[in-house]
N, C-alpha and C. Protein backbone atom coordinates (compact mmCIF):
# COMPACT_ATOMS: atom_id res chain seq x y z
N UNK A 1 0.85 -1.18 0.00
CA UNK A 1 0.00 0.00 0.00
C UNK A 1 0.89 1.24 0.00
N UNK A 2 0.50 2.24 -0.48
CA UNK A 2 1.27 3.65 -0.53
C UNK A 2 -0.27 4.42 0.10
N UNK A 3 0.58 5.75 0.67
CA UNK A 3 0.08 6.57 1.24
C UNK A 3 -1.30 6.90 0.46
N UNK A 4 -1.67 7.16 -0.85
CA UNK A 4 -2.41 7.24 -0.79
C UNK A 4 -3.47 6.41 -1.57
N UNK A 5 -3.02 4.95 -0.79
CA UNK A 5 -3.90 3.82 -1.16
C UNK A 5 -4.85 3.70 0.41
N UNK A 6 -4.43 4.83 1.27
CA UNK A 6 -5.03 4.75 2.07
C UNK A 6 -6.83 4.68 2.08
N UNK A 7 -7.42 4.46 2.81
CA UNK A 7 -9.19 5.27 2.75
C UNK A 7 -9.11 6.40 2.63
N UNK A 8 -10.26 6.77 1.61
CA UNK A 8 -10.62 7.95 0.81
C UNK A 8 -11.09 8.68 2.30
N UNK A 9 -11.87 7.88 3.38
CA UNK A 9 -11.95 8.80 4.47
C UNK A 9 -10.92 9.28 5.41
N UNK A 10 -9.66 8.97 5.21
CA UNK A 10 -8.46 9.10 5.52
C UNK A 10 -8.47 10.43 4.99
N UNK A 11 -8.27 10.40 3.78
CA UNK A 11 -8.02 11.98 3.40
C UNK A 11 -9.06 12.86 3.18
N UNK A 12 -10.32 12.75 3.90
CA UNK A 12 -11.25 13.59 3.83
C UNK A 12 -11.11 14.34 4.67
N UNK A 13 -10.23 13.70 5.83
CA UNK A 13 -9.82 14.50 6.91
C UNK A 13 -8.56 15.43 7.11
N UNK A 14 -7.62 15.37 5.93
CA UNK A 14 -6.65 16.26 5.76
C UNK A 14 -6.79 17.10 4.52
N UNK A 15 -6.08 18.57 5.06
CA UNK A 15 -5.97 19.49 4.57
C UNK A 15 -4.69 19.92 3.81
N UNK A 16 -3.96 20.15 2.50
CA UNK A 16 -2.93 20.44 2.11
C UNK A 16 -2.04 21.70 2.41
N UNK A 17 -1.65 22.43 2.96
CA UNK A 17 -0.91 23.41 3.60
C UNK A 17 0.24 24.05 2.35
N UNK A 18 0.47 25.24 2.42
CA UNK A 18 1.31 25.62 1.42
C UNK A 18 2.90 25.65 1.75
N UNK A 19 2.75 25.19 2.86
CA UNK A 19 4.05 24.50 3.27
C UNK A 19 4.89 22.91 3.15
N UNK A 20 3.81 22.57 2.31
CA UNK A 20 3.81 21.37 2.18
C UNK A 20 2.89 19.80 3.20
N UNK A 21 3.25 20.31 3.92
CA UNK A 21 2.50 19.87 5.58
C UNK A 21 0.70 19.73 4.86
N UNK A 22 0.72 18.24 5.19
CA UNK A 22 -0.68 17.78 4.64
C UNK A 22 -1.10 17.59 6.64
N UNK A 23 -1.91 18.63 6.43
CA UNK A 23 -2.43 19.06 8.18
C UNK A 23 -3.72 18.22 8.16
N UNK A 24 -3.49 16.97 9.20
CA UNK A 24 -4.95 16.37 10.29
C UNK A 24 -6.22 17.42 10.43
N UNK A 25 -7.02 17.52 9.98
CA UNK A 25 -8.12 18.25 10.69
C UNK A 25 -8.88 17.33 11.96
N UNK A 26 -9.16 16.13 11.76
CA UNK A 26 -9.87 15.74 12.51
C UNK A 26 -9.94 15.47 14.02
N UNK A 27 -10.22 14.41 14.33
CA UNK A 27 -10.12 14.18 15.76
C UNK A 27 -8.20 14.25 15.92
N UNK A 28 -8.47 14.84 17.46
CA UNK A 28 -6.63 15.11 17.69
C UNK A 28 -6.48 14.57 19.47
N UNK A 29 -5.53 14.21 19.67
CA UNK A 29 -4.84 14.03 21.40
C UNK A 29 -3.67 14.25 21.21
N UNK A 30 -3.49 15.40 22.30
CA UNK A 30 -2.21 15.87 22.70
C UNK A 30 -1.89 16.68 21.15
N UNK A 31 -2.27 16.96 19.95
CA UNK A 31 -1.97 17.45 18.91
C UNK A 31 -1.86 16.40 18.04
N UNK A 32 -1.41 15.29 18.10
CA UNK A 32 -1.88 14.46 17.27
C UNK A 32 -2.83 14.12 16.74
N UNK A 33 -2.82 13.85 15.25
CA UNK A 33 -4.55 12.84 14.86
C UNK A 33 -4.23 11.39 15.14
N UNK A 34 -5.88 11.38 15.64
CA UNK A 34 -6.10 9.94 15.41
C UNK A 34 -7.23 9.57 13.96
N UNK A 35 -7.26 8.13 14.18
CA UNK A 35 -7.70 7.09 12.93
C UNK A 35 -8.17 6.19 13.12
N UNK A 36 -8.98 5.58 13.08
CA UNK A 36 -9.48 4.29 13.22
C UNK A 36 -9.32 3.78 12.29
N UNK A 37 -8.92 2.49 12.41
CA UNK A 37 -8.28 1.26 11.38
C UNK A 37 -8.52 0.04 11.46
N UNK A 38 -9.42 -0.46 11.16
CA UNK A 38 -9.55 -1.52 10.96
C UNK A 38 -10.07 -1.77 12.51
N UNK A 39 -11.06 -0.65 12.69
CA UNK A 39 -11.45 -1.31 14.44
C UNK A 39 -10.71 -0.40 15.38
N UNK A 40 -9.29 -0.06 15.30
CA UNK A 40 -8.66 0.44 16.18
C UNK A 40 -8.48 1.68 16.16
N UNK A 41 -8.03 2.56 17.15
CA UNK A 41 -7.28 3.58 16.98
C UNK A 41 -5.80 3.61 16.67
N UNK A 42 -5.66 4.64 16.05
CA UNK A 42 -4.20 4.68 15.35
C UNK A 42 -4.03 6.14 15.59
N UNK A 43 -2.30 6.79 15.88
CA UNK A 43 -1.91 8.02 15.31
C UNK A 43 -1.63 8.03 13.72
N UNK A 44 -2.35 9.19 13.22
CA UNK A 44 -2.82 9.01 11.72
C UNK A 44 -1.34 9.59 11.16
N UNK A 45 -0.23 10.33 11.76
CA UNK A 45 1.15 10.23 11.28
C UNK A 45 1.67 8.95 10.89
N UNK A 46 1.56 8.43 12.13
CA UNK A 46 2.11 6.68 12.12
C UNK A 46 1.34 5.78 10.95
N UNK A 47 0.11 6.05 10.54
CA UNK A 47 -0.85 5.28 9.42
C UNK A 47 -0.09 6.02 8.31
N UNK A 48 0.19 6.87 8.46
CA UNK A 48 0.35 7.44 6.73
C UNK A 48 1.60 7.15 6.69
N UNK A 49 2.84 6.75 7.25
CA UNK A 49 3.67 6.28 7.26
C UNK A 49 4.11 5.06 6.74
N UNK A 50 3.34 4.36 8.37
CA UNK A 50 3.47 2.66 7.88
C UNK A 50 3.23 2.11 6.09
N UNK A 51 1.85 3.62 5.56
CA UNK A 51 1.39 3.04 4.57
C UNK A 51 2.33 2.84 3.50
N UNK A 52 3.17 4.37 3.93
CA UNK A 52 4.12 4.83 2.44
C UNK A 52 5.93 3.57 2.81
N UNK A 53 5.76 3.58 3.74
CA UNK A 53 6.97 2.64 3.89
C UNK A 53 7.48 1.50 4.91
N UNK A 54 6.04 1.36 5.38
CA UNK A 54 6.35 0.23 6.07
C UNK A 54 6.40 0.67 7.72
N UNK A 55 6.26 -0.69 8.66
CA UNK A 55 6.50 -0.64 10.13
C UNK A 55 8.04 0.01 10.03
N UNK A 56 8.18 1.28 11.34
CA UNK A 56 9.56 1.47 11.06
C UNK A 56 10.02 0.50 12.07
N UNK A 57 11.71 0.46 12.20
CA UNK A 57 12.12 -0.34 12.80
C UNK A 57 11.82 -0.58 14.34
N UNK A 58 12.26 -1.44 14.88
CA UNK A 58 11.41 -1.28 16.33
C UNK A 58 12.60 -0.69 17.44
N UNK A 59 12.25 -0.23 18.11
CA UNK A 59 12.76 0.98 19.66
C UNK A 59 13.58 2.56 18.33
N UNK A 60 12.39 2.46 17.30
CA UNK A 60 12.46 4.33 16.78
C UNK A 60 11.33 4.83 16.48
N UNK A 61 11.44 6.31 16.90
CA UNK A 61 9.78 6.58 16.86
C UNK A 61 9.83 7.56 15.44
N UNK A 62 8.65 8.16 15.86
CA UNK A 62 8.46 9.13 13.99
C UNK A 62 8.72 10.33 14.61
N UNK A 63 9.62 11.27 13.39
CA UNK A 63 9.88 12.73 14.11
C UNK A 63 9.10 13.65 13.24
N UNK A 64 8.86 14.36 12.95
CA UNK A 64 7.86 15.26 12.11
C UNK A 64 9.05 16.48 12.18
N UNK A 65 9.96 16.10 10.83
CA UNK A 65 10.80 16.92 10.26
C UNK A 65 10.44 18.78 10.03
N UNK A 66 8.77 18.45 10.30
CA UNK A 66 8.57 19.87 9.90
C UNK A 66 7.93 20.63 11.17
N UNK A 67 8.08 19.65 12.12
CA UNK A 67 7.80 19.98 13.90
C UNK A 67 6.38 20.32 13.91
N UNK A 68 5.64 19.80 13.25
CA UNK A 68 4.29 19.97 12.88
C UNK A 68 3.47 18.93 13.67
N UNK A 69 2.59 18.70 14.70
CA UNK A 69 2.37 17.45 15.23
C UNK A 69 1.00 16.74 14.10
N UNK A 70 0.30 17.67 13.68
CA UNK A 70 -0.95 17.56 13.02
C UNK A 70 -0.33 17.17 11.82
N UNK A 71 0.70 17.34 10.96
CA UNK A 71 1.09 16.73 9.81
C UNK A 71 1.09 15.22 9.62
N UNK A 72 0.33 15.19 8.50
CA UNK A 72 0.44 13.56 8.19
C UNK A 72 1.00 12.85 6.44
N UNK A 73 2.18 14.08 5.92
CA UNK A 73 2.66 13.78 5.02
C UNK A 73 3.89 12.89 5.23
N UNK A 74 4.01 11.70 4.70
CA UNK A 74 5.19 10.57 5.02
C UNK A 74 6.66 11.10 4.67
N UNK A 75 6.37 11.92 3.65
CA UNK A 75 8.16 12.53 3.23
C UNK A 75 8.74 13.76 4.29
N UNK A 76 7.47 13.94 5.30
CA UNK A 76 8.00 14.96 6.39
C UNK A 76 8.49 14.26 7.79
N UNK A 77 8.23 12.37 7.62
CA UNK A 77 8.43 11.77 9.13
C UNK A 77 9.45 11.15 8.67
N UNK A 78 10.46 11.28 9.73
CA UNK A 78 11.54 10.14 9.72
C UNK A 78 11.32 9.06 11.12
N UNK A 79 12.03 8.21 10.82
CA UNK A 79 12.26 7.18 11.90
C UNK A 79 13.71 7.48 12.46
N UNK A 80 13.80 7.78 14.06
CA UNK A 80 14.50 7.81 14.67
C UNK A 80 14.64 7.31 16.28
N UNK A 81 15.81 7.25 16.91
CA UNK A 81 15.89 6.90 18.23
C UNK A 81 15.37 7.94 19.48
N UNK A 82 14.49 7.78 20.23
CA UNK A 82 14.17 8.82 21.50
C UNK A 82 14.88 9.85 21.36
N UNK A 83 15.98 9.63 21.82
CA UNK A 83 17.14 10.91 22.28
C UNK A 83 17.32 11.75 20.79
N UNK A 84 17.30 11.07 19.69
CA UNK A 84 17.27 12.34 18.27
C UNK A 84 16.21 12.98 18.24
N UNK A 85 15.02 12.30 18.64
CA UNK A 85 13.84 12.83 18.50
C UNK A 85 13.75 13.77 19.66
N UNK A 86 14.02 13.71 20.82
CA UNK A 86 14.30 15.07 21.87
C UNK A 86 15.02 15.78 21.30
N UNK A 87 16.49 15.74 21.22
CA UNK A 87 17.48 16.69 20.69
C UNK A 87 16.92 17.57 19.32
N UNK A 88 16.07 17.02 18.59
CA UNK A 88 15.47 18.04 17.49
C UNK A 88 14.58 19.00 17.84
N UNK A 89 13.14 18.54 18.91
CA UNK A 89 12.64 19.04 19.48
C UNK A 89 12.73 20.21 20.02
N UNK A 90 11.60 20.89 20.48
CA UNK A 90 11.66 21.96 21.27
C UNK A 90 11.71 21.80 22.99
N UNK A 91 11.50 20.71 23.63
CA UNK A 91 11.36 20.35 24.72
C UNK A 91 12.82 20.47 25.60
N UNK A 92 13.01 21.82 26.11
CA UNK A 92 13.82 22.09 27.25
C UNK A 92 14.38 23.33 26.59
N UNK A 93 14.26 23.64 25.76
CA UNK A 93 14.81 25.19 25.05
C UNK A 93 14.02 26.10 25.91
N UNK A 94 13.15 26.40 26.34
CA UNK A 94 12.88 27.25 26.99
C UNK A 94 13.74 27.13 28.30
N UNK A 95 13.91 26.58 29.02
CA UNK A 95 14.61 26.51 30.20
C UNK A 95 16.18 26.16 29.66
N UNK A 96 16.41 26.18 28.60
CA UNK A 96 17.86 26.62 27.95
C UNK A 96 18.08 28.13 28.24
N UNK A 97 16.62 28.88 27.88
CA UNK A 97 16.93 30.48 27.12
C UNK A 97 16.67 30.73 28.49
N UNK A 98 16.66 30.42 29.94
CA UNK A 98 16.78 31.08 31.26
C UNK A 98 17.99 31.33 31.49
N UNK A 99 18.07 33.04 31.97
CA UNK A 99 19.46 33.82 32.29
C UNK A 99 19.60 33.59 34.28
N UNK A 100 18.57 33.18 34.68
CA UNK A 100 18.16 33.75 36.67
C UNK A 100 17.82 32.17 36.76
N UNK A 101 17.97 31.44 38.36
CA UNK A 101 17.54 30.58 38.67
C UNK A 101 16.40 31.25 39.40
N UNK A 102 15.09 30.56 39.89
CA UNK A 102 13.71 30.31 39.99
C UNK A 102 13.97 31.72 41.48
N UNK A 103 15.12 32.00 42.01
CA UNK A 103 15.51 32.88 43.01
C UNK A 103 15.87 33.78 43.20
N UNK A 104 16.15 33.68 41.31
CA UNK A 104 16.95 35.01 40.56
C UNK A 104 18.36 35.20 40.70
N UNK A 105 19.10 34.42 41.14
CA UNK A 105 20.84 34.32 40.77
C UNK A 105 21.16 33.97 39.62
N UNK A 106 21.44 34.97 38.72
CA UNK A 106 22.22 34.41 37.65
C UNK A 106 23.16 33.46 37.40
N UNK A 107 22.59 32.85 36.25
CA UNK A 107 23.40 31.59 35.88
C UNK A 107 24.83 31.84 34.97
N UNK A 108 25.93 31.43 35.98
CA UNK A 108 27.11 32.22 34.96
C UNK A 108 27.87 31.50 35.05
N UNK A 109 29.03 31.09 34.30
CA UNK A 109 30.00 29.90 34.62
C UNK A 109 29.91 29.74 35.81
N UNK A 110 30.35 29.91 36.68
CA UNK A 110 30.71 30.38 38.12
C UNK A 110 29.79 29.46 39.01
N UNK A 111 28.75 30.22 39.06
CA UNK A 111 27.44 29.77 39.52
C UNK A 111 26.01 28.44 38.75
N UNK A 112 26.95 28.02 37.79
CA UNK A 112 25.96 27.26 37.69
C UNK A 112 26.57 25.67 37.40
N UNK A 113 25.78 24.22 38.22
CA UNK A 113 26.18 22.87 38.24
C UNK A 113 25.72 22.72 37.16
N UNK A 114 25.86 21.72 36.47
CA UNK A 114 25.18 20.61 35.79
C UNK A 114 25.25 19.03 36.20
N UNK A 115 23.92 18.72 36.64
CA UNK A 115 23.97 17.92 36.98
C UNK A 115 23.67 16.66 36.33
N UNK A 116 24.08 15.19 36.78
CA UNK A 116 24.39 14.12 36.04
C UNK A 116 22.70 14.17 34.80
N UNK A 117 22.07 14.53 35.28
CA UNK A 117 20.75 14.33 33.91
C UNK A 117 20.82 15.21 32.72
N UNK A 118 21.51 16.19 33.31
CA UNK A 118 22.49 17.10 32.12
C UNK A 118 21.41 18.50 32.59
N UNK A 119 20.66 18.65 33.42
CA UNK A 119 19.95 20.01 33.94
C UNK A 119 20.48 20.94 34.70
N UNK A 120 20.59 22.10 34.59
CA UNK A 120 21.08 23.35 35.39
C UNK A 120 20.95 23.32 36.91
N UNK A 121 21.86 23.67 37.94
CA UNK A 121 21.20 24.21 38.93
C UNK A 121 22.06 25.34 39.49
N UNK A 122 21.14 26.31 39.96
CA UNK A 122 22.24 27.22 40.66
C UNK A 122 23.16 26.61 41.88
N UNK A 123 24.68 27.05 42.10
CA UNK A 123 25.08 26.76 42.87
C UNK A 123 24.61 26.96 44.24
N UNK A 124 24.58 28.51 44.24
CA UNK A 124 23.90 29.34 45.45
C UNK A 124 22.49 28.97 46.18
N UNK A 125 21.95 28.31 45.34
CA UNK A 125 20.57 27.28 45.54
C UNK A 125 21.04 26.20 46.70
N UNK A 126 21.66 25.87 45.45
CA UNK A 126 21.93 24.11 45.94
C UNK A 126 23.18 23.82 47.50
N UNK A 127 23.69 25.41 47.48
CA UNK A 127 24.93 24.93 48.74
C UNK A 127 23.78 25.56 50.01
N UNK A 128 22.82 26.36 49.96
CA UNK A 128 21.90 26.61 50.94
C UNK A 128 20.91 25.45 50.78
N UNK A 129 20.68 25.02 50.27
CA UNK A 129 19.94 23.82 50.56
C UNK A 129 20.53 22.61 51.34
N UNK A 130 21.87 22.56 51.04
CA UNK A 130 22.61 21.34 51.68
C UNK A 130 23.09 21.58 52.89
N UNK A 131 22.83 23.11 52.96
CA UNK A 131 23.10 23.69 54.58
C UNK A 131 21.89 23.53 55.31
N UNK A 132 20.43 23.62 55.03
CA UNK A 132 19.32 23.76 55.62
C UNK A 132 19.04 21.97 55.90
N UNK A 133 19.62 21.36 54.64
CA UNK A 133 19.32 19.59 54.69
C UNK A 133 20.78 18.95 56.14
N UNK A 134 21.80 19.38 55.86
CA UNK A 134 22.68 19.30 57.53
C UNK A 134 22.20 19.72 58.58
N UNK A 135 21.47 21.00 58.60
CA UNK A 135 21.22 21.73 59.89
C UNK A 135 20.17 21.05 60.31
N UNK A 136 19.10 20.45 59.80
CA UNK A 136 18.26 19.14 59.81
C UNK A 136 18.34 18.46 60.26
N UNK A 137 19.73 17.45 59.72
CA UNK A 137 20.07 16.36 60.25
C UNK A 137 20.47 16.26 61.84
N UNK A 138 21.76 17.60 62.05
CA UNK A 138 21.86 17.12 63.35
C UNK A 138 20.80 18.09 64.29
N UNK A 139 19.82 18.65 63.97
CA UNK A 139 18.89 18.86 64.89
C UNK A 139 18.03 17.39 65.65
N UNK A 140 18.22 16.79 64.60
CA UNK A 140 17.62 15.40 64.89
C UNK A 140 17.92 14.80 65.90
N UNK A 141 19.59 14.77 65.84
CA UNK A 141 20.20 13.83 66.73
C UNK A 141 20.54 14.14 67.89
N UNK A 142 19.97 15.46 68.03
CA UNK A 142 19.91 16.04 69.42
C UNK A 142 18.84 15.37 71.13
């Protein structure tokens, strides 16, 4: 099958975009479309995919080259591993483009960890916290 050997009600539900991006109108979760197929639900990226080239390989998901979640054109999804599919993403760029920790100490060589998950923390945070988490402890053992 090729993409558009799909059901004609398949594409009753998409719209062509002048960006190329053949946009889901229909039912959506989380920004995705869904599809019913043969009984089931399906993400209708993943259907128009599978159609044009097959199950992709298994532990890679689909990336939507055009960061479009509603797109369901197959020459805009690739198959890739989790971590490519984050790293393309927008998910943590905003808390990239933070200059102040949540306390407002700027984050500057100086002052800022990275810690083993690869996330920011202020130093000035984190050495008063480990003072308030000691001063804790031996209150305890009093």
């Amino acid at each position: 099958m090729s993409y558009f050997g799909l059901p004609a009600r398949f594409h009753a539900k998409t719209k062509q975009l002048d960006n190329g991006c053949i946009e889901w109108t229909a039912y959506k979760t989380r920004g995705y479309g869904r599809f019913k197929l043969a009984g089931k639900m399906t993400l209708a990226h993943r259907t128009a995919y599978i159609a044009e080239y097959g199950e992709p390989t298994p532990g890679l998901e689909l990336d939507h080259l055009c960061n479009n979640r509603t797109c369901v054109n197959p020459t805009h999804l690739q198959a890739v591993t989790h971590a490519e599919n984050v790293r393309r993403g927008d998910s943590g760029k905003h808390n990239a483009a933070k200059t102040h920790c949540p306390r407002g100490h700027e984050y500057t060589a100086g002052n800022t960890y990275t810690n083993p998950r690869g996330s920011r923390e202020c130093r000035i945070c984190k050495q008063a916290a480990e003072k308030k988490r000691t001063r804790k402890k031996s209150e305890g053992k009093r």
